[in-house]
Protein backbone atom coordinates (compact mmCIF):
# COMPACT_ATOMS: atom_id res chain seq x y z
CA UNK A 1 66.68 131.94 65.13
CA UNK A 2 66.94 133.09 61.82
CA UNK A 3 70.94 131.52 61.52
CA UNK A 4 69.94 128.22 63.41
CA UNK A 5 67.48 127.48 60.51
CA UNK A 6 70.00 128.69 57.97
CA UNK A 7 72.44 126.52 59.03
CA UNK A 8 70.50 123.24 59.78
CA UNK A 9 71.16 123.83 63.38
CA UNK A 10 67.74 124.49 64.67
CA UNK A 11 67.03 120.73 64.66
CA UNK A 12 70.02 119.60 67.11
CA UNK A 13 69.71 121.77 69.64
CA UNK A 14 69.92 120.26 73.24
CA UNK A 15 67.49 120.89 76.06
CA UNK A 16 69.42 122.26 79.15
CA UNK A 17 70.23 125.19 80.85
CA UNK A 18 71.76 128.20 78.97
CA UNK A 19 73.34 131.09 80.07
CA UNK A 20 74.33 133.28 76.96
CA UNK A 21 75.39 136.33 77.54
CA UNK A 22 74.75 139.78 75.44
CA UNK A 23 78.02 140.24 74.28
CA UNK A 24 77.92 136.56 72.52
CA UNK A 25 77.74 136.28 68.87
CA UNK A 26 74.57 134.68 67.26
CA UNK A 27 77.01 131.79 65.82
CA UNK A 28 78.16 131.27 69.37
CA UNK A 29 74.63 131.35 70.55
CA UNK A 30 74.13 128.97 68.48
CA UNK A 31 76.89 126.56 68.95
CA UNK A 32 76.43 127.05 72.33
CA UNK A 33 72.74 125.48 72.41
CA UNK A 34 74.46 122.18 70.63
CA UNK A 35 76.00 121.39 73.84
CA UNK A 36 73.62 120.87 76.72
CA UNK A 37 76.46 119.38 79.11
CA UNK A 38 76.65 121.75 82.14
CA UNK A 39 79.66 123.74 83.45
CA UNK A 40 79.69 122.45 86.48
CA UNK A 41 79.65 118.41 87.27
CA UNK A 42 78.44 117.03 90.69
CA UNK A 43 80.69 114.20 91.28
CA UNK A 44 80.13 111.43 93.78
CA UNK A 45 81.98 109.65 95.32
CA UNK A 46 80.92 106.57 97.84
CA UNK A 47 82.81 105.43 101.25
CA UNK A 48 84.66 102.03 100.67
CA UNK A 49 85.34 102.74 96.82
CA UNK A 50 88.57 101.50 95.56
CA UNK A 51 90.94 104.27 93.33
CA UNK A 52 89.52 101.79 90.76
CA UNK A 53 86.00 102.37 91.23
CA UNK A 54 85.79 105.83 91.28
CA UNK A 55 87.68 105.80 88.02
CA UNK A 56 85.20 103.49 86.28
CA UNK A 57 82.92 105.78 87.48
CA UNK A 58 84.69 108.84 84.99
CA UNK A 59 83.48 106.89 82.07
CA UNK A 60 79.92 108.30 82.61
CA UNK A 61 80.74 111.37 84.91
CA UNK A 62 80.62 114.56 82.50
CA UNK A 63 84.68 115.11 83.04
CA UNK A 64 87.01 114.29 79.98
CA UNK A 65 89.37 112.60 82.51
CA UNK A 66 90.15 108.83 81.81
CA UNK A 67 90.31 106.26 84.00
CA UNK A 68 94.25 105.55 83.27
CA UNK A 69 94.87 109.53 84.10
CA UNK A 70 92.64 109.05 87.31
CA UNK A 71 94.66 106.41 88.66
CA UNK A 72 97.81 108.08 87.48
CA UNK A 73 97.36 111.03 89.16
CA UNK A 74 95.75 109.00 92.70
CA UNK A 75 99.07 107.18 92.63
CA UNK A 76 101.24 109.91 92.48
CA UNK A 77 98.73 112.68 93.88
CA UNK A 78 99.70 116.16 92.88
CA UNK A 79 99.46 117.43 96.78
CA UNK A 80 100.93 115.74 99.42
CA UNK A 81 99.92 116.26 102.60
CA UNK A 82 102.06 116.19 105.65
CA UNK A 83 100.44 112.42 106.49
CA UNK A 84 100.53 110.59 103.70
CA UNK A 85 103.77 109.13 103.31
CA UNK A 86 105.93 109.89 99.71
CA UNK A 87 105.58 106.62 97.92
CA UNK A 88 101.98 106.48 99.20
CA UNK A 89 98.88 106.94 96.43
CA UNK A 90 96.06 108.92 97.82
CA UNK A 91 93.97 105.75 97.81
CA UNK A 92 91.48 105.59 101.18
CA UNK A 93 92.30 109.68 101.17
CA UNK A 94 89.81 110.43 98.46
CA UNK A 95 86.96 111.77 100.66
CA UNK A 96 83.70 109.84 99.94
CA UNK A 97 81.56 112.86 99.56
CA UNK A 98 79.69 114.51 96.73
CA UNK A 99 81.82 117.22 94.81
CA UNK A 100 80.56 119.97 92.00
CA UNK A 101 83.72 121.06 89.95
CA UNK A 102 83.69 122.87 86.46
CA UNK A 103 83.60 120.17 83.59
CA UNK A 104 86.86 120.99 82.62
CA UNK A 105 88.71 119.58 85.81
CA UNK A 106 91.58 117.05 84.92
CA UNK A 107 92.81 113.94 86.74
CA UNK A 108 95.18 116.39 88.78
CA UNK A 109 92.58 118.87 89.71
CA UNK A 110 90.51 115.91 90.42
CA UNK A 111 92.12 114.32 93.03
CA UNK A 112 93.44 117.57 94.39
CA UNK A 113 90.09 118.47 95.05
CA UNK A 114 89.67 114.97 97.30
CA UNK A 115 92.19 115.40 98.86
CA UNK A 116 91.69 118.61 99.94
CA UNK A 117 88.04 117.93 101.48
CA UNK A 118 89.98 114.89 103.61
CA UNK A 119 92.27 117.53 104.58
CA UNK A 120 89.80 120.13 105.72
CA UNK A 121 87.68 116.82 107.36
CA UNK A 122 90.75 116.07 109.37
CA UNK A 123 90.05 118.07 112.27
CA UNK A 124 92.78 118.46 115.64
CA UNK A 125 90.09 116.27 117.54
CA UNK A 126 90.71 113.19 115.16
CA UNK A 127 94.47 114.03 115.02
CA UNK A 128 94.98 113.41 118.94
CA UNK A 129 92.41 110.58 119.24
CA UNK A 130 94.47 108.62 116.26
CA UNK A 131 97.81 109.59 117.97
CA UNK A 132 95.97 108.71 121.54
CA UNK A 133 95.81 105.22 119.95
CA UNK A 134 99.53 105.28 118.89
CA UNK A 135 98.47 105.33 115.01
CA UNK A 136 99.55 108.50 112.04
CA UNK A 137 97.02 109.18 110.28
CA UNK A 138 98.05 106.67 107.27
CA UNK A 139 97.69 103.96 109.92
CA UNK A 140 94.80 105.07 111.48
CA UNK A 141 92.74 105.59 107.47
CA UNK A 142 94.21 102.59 106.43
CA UNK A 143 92.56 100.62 109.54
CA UNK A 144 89.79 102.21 109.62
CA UNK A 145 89.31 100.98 105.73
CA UNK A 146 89.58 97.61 106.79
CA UNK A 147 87.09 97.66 109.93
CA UNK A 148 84.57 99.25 106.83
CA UNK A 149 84.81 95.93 105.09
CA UNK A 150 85.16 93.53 107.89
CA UNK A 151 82.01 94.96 109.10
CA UNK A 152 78.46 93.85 108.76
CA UNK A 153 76.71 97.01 110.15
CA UNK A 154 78.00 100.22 111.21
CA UNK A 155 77.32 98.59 115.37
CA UNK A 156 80.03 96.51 114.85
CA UNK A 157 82.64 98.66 113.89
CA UNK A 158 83.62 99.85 117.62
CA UNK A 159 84.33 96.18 118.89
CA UNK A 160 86.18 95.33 115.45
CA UNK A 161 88.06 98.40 115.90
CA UNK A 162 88.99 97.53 119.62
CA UNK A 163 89.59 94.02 118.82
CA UNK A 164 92.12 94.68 115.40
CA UNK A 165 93.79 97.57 118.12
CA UNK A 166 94.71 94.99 120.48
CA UNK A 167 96.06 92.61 117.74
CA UNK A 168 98.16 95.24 116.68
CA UNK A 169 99.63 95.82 120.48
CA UNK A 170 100.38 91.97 121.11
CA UNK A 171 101.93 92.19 117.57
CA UNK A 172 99.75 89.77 116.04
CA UNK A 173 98.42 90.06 112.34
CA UNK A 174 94.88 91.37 111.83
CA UNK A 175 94.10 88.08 110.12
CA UNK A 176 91.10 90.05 108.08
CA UNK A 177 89.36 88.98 105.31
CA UNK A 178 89.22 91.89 103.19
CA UNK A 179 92.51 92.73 103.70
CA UNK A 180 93.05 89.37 101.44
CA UNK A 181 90.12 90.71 99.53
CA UNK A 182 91.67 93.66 98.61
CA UNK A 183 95.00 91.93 97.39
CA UNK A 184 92.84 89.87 95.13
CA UNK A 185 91.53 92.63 93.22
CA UNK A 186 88.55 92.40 90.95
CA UNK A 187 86.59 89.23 91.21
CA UNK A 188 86.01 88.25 87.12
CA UNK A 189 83.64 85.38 87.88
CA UNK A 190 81.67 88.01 90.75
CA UNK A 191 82.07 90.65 88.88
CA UNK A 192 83.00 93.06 91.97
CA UNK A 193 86.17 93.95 93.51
């Protein structure tokens, strides 16, 4: 106490949650309670986000990762797993879920750590049914991405599903909307992707 009001510190410190240990120094005590950002970050990540989104979401996520490293490292992920293809990025692979990961991860570490959770989520069960249907697993995430969008409610997503499969076994094109959408990008005037 006595160094924090010596120094001037004792009027920035941060409300949070400390940990200090007993073998810490008072000046690291105290430069410790200037920093109230947690070690660990929860991270979330929503189903249907584009590589883009979740990197505008780093802005305001805790992690010193930017949004040009994020992207960097989704389009040329630093695992590849045995289904997605080697010019693939790990776009529609980066497991909508919510993640808690020391505040020091990097873009790499990042998107290993998505991957990884759609890895461990891809269970022999899903495997067979995607093969049943004559799709890898690229194919089968990459429709399934589409039916997301093309979908009004989560009811609907069987019948588009059956109706895009059958397109795909005549050999026709999925003539989708959002798979325009998607090549559009972000919408300036909307404001959306």
């Amino acid at each position: 106490q006595t160094y924090l009001v010596y120094s001037g510190l004792d009027t920035t410190i941060q409300s949070g949650d400390y940990r200090p240990s007993a073998a810490m120094t008072p000046v690291e005590i105290a430069r410790a309670l200037q920093d109230a950002l947690p070690s660990q970050i929860e991270f979330t990540v929503l189903a249907g986000w584009r590589i883009e989104e979740i990197a505008a979401l780093l802005a305001t996520s805790g992690f010193d990762i930017s949004p040009e490293a994020f992207l960097a490292a989704a389009k040329s992920p630093p695992i590849r797993p045995d289904f997605l293809p080697d010019s693939a990025s790990a776009e529609g692979f980066l497991l909508p879920d919510s993640y808690l990961l020391p505040r020091e991860t990097d873009a790499a570490r990042l998107v290993r750590a998505l991957l990884t959770n759609f890895t461990r989520q891809l269970t022999p069960d899903l495997r067979e049914g995607y093969e049943a249907q004559g799709l890898s697993i690229y194919e089968a995430v990459t429709l399934a991405s589409i039916i997301q969008r093309e979908a009004m409610v989560d009811e609907e997503r069987p019948l588009i599903a059956s109706v895009f499969l059958n397109r795909l076994r005549a050999g026709m094109k999925l003539e989708s909307d959002p798979t325009v959408q998607y090549a559009l990008g972000y919408d300036e005037e909307m404001q959306t992707w």
